[in-house]
N, C-alpha and C. Protein backbone atom coordinates (compact mmCIF):
# COMPACT_ATOMS: atom_id res chain seq x y z
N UNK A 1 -6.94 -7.34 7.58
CA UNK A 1 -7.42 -8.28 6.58
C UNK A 1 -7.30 -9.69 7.15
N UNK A 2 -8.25 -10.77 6.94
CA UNK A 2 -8.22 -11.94 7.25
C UNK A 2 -8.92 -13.05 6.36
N UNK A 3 -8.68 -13.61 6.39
CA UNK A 3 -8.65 -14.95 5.16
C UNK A 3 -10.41 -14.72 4.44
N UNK A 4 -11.39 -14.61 5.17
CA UNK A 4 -12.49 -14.16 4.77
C UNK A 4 -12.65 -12.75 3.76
N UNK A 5 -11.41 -12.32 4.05
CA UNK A 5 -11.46 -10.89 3.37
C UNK A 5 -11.07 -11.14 1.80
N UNK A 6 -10.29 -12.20 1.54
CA UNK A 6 -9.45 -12.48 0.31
C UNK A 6 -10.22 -12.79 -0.78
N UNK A 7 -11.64 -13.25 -0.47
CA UNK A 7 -12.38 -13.32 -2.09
C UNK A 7 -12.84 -11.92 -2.57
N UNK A 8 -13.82 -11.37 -1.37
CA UNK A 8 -13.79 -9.70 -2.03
C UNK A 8 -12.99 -8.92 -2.55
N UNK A 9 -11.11 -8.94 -1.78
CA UNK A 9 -10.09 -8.35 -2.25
C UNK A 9 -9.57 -8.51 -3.84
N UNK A 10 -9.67 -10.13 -3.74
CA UNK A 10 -9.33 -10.31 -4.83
C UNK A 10 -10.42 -9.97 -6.04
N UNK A 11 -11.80 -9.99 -5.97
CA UNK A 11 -12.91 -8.99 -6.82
C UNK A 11 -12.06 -7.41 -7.26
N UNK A 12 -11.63 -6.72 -6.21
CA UNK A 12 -11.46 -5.51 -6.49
C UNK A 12 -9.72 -5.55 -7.20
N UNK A 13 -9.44 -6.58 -6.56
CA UNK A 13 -7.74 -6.41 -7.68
C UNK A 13 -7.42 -6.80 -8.77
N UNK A 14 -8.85 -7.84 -8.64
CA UNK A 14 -8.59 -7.86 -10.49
C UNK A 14 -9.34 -7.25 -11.78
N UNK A 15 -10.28 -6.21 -10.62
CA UNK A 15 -10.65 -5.22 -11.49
C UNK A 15 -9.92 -3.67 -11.28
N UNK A 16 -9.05 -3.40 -10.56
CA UNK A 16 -8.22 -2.51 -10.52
C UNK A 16 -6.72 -2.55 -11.36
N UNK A 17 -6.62 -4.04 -11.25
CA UNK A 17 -5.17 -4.53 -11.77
C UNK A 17 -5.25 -5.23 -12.80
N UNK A 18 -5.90 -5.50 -13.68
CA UNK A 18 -6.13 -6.74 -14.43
C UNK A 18 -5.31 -7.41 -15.22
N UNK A 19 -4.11 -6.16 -15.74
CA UNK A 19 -2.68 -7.24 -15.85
C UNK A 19 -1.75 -7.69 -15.07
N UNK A 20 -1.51 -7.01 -14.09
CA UNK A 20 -0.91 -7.29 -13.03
C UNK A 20 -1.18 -7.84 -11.59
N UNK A 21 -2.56 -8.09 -11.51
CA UNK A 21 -3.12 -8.92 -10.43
C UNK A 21 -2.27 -9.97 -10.12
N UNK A 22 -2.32 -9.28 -8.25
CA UNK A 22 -1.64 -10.84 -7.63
C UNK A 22 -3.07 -11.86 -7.64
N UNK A 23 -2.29 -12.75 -7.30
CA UNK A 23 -3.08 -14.02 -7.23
C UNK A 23 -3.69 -14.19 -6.23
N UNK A 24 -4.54 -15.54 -5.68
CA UNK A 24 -5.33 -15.55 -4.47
C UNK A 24 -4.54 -16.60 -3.74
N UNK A 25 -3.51 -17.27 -4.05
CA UNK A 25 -2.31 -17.57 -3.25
C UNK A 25 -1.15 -16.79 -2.86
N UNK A 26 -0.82 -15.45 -3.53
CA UNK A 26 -0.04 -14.28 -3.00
C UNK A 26 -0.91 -14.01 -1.61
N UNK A 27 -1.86 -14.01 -1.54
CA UNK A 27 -2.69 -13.25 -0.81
C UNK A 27 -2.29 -13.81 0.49
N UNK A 28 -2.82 -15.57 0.45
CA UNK A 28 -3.12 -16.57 1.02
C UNK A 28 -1.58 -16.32 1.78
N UNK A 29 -0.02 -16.68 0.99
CA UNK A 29 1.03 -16.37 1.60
C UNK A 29 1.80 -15.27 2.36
N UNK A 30 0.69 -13.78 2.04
CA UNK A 30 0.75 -12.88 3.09
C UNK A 30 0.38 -12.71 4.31
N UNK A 31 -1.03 -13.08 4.06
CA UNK A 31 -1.86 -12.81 5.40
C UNK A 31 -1.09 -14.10 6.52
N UNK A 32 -0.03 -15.08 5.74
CA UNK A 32 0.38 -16.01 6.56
C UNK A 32 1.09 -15.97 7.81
N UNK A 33 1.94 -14.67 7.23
CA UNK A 33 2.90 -13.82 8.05
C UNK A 33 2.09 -12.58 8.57
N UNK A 34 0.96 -12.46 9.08
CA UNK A 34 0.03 -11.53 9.59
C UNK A 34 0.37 -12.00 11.53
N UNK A 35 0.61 -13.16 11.55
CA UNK A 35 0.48 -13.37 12.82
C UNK A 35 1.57 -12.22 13.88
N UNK A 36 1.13 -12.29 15.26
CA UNK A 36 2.47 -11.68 16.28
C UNK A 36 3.70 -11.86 15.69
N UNK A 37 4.34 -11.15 15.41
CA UNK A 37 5.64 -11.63 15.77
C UNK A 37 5.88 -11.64 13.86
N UNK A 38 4.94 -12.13 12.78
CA UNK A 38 5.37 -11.91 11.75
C UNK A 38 5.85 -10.62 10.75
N UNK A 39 6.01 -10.96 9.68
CA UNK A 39 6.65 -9.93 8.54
C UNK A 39 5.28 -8.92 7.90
N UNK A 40 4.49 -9.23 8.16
CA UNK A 40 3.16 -8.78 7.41
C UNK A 40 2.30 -8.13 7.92
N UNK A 41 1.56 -7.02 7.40
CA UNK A 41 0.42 -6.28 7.89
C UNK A 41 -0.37 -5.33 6.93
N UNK A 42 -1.69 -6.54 7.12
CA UNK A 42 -2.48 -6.13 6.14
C UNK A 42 -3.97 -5.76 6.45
N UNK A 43 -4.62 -4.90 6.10
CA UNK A 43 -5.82 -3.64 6.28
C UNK A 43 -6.58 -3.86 5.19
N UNK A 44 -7.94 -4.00 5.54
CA UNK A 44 -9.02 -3.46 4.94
C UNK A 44 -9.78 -1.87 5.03
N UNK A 45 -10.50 -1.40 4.31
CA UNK A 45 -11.39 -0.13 4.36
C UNK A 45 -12.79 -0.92 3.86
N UNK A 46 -13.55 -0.62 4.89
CA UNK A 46 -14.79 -0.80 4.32
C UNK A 46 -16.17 0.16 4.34
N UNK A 47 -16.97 0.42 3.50
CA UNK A 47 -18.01 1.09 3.33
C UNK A 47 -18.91 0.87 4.43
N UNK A 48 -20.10 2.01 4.48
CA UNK A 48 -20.82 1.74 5.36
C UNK A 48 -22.05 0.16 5.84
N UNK A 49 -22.19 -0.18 4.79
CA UNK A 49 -22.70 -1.19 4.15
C UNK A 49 -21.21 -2.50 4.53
N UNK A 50 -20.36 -2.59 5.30
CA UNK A 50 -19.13 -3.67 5.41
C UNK A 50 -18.92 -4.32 3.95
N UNK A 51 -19.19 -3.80 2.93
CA UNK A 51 -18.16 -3.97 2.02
C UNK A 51 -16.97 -3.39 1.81
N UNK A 52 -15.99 -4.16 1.19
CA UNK A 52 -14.65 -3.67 1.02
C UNK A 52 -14.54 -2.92 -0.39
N UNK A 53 -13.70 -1.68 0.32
CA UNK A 53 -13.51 -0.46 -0.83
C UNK A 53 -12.19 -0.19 -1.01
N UNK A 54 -11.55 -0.70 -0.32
CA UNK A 54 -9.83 -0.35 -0.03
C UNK A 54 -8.75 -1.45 0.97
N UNK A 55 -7.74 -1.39 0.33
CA UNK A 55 -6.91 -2.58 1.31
C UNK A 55 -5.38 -1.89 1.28
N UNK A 56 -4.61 -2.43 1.85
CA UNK A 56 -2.80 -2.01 1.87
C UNK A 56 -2.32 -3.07 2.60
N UNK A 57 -1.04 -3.58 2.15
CA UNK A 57 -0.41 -4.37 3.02
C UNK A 57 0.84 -3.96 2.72
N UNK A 58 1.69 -4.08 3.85
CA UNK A 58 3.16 -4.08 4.20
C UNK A 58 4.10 -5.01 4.69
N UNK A 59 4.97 -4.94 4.14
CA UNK A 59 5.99 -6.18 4.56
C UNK A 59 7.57 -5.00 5.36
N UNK A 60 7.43 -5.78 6.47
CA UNK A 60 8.57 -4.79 7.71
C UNK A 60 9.50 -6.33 8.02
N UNK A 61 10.99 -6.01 7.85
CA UNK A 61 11.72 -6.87 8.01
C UNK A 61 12.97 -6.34 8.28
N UNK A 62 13.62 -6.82 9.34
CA UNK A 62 15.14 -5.77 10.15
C UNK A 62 14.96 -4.41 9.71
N UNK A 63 14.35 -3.21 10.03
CA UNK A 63 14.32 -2.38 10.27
C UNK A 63 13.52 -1.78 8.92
N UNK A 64 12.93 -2.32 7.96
CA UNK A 64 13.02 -1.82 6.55
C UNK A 64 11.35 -2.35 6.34
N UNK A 65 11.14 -1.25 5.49
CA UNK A 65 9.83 -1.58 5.37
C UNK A 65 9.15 -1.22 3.95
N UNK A 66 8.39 -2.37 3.20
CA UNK A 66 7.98 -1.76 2.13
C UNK A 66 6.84 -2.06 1.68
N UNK A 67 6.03 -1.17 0.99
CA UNK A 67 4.66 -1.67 0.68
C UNK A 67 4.04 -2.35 0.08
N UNK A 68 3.69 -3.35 -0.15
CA UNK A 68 3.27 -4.32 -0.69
C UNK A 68 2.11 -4.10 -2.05
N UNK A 69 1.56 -3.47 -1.03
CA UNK A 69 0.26 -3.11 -2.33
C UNK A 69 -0.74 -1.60 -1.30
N UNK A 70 -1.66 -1.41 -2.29
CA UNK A 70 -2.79 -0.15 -1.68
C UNK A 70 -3.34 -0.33 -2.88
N UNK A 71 -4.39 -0.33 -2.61
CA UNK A 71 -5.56 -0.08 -3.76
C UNK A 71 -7.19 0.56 -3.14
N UNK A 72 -7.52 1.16 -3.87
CA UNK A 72 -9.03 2.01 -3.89
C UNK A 72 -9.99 1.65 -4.46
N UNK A 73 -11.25 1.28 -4.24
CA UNK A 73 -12.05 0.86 -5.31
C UNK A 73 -12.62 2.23 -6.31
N UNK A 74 -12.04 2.35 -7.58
CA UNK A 74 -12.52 3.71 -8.31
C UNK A 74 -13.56 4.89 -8.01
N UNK A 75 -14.59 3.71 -7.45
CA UNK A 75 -15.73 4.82 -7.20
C UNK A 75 -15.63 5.60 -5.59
N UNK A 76 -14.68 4.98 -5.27
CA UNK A 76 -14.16 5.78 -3.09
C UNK A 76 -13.08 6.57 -3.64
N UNK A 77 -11.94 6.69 -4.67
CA UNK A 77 -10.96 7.46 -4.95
C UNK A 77 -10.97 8.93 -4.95
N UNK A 78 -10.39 9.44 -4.24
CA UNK A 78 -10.88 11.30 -3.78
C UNK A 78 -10.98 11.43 -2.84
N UNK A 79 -11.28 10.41 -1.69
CA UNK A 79 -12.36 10.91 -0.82
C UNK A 79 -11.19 10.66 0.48
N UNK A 80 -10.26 10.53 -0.03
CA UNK A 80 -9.28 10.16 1.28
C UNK A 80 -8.85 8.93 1.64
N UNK A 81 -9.60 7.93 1.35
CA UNK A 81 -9.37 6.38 1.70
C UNK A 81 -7.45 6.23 1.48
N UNK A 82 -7.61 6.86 0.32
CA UNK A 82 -6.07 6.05 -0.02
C UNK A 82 -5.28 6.55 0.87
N UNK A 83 -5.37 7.97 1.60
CA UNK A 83 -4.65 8.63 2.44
C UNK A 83 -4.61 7.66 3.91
N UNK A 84 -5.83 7.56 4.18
CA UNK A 84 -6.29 7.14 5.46
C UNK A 84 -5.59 5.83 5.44
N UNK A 85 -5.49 4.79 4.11
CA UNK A 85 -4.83 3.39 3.81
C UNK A 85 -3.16 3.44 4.06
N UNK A 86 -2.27 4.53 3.61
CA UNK A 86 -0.78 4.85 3.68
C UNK A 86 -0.78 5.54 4.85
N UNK A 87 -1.54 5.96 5.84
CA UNK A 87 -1.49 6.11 7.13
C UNK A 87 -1.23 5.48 7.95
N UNK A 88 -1.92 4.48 8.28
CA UNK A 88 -1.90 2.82 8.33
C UNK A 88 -0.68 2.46 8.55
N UNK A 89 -0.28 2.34 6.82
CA UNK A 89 1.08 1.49 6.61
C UNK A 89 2.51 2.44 7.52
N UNK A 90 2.16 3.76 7.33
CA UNK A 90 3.26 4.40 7.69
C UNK A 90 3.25 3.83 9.14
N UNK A 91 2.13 4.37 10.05
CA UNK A 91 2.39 4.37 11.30
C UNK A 91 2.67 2.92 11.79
N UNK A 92 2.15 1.26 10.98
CA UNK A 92 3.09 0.10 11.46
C UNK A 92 3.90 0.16 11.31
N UNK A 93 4.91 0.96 10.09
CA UNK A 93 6.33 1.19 9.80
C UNK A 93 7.26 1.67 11.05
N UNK A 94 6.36 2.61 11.55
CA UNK A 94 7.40 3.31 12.56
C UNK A 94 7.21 2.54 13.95
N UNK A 95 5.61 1.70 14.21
CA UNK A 95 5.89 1.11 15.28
C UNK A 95 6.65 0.03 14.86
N UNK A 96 6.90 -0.61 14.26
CA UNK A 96 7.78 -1.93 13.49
C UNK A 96 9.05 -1.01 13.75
N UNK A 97 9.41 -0.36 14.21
CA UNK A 97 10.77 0.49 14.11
C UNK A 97 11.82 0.74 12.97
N UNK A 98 10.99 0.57 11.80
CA UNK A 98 11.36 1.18 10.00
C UNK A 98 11.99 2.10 10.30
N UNK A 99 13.39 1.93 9.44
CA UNK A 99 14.09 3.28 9.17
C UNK A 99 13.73 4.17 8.03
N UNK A 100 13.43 3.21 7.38
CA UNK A 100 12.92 3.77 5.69
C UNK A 100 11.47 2.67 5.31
N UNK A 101 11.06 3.61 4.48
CA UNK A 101 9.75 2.55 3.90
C UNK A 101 9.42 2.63 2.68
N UNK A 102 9.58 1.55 1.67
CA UNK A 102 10.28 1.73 0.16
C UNK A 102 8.44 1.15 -0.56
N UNK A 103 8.00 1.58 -1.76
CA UNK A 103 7.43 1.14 -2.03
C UNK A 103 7.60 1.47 -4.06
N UNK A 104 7.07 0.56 -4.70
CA UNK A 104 7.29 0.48 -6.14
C UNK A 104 5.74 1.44 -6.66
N UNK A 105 5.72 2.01 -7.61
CA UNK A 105 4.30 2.48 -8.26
C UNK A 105 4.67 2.48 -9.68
N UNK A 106 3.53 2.35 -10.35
CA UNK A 106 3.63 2.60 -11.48
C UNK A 106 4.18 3.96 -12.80
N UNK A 107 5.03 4.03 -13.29
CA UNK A 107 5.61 5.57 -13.90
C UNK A 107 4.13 5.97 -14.55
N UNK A 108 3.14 5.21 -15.31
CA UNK A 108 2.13 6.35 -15.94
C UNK A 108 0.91 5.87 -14.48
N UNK A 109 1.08 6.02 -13.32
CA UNK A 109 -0.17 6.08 -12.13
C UNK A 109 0.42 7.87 -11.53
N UNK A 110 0.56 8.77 -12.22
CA UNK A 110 0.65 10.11 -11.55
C UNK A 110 -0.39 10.41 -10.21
N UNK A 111 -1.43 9.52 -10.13
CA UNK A 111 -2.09 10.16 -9.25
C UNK A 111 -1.71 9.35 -7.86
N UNK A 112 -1.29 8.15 -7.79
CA UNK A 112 -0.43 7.69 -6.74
C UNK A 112 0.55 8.27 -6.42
N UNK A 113 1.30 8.97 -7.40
CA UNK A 113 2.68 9.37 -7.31
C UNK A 113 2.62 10.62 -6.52
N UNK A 114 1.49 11.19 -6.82
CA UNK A 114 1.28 12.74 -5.55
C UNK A 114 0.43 12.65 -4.29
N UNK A 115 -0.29 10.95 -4.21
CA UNK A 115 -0.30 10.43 -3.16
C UNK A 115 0.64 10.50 -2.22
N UNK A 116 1.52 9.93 -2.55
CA UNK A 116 2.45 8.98 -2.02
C UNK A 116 3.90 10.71 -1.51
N UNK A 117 3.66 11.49 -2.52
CA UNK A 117 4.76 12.69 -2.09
C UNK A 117 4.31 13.38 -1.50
N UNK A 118 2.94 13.86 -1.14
CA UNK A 118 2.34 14.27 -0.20
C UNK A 118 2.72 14.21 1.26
N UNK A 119 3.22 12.71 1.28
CA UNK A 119 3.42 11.82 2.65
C UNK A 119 4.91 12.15 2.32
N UNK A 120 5.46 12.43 2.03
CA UNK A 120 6.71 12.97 1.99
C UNK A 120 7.53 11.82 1.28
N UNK A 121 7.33 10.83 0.75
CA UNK A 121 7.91 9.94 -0.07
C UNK A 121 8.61 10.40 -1.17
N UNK A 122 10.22 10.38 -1.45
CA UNK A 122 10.87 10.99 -2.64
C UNK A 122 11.69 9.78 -3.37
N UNK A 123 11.48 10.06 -5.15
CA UNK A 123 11.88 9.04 -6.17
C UNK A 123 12.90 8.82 -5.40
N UNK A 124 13.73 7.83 -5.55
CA UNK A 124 14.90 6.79 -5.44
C UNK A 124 15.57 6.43 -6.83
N UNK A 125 14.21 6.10 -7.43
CA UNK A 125 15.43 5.21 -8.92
C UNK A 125 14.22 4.19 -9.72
N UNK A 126 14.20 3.93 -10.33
CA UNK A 126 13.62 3.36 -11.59
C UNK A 126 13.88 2.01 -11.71
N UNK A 127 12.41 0.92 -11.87
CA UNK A 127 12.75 -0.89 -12.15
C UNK A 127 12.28 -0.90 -13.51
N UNK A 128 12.92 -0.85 -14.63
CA UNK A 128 12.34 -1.13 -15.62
C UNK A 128 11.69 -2.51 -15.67
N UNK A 129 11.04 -2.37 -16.32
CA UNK A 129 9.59 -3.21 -16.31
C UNK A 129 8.99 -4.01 -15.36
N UNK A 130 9.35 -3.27 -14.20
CA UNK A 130 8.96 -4.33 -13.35
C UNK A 130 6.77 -4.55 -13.07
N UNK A 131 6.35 -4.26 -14.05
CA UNK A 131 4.96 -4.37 -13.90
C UNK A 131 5.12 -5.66 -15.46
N UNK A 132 4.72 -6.66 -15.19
CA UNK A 132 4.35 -8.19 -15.84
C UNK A 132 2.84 -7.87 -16.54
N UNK A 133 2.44 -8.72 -17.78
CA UNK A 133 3.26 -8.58 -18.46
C UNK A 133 3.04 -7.34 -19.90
N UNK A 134 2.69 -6.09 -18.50
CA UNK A 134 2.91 -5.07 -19.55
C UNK A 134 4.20 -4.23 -19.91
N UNK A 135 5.13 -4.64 -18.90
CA UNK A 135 6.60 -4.33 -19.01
C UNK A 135 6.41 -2.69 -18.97
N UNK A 136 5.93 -2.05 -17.70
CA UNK A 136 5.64 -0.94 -17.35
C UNK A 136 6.68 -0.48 -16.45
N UNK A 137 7.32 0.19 -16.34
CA UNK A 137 8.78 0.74 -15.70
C UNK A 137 7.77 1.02 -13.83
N UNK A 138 8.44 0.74 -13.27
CA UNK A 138 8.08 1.21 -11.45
C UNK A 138 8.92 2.08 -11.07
N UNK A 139 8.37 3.32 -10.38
CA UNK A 139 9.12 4.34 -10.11
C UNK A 139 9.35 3.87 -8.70
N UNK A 140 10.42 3.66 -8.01
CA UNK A 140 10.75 3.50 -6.37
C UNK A 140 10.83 4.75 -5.61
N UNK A 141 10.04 4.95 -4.75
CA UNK A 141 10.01 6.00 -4.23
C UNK A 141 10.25 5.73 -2.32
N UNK A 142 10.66 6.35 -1.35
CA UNK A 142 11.43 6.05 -0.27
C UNK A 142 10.94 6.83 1.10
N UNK A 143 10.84 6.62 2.13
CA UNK A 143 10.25 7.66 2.93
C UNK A 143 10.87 7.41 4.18
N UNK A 144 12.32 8.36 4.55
CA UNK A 144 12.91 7.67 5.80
C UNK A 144 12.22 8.13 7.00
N UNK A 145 12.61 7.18 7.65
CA UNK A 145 12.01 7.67 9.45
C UNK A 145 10.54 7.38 9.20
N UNK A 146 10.08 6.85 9.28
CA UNK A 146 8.67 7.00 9.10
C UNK A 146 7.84 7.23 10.63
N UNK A 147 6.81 7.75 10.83
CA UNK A 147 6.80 8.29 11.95
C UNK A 147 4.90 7.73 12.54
N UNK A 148 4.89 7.87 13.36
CA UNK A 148 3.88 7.92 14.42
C UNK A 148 3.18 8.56 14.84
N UNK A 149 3.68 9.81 14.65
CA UNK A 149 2.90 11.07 15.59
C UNK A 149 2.36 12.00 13.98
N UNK A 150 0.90 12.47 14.77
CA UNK A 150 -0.30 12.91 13.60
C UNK A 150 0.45 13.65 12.58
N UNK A 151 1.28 14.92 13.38
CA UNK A 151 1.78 15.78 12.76
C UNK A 151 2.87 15.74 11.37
N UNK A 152 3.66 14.42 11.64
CA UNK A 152 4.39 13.98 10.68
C UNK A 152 3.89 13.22 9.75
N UNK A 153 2.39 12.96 10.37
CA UNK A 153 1.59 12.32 8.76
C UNK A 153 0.67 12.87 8.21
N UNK A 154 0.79 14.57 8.40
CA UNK A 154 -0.38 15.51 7.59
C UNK A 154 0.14 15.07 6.00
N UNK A 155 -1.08 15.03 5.33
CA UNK A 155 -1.27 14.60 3.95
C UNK A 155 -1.70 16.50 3.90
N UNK A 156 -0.01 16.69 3.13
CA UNK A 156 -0.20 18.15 2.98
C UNK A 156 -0.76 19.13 1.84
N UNK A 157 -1.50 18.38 1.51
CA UNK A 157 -2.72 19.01 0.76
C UNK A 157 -3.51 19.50 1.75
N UNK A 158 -4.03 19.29 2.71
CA UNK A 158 -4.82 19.77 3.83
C UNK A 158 -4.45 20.45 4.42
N UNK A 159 -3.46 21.35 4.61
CA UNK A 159 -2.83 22.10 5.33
C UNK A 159 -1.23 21.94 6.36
C-alpha cells in the first residue's frame, strides 16, 4: 500500500466499517512506518481491472506482531482474497521474526473468526467493547510461531 492507495482504501472502509472506520490520518500515520527498517506493513489486493478489493496491515515490534486491520470488498469475499491477505501478514510476521501474532475481531464477525482459525489462530481472551461507538466486545485471538514455509500456512479447508 502507498499513499496513492489511501483514497480508494478508505472508499472501501467506510463502506465495510461504517461505525468503526479508521480515519484517513490513521492511514496516513501507518503507511509512515512502512519504510526499511519501520513498524508497519501494509498490502493491497487488486482486481483485474487495478482496482482495490482487499488490503491488511500489520504492526511487528520486538518480536510481536499484530494485525492491524484486513478487509474484503463484499463482492471478492469467498474467493480466497482474505486468505491470500493473512498470508501476507503471517509470512512478514515470521520474516519480522514474530513469536506470536495477536490480532482483535469482532465477537458477532463469525466468518472472520473461521478465517482466522483455519490459520491456526486460537481465542486468548475478550476486550469488551473495544469496537467504538458500537461498544461491540473483540474477541483476541493469537497465533504463535508464525511461519514462512507454504506448508504451515495451508488454509485448512483445502486440504
Amino acid at each position: 500500500m502507498r499513499w496513492w492507495d489511501i483514497a480508494p482504501v478508505m472508499e472501501l472502509e467506510l463502506r465495510l466499517f461504517p461505525e468503526d472506520a479508521w480515519s484517513t490520518g490513521m492511514y496516513w500515520s501507518e503507511l509512515a512506518e512502512t519504510h526499511p527498517g519501520g513498524t508497519r506493513h501494509y498490502t493491497v489486493a487488486t482486481n483485474a481491472d487495478g482496482a482495490i478489493v482487499g488490503y491488511a496491515g500489520l504492526m511487528a515490534i520486538a518480536g510481536e506482531g499484530d494485525v492491524q486491520t484486513i478487509a474484503v470488498d463484499e463482492r471478492h469475499q469467498g474467493a480466497g482474497l482474505g486468505a491470500a491477505l493473512l498470508t501476507d501478514l503471517i509470512r512478514e510476521a515470521a520474516r519480522r521474526g514474530c513469536a506470536e501474532l495477536l490480532l482483535e475481531v469482532r465477537v458477532d464477525n463469525p466468518r472472520a473468526q473461521q478465517l482466522y482459525e483455519r490459520f491456526g489462530f486460537q481465542p486468548v481472551g475478550i476486550r469488551r467493547g473495544y469496537y467504538q461507538p458500537a461498544n461491540v466486545d473483540a474477541l483476541v485471538m493469537r497465533l504463535d510461531h508464525p511461519s514462512t514455509d507454504p506448508k504451515d500456512l495451508k488454509d485448512t479447508r483445502h486440504g
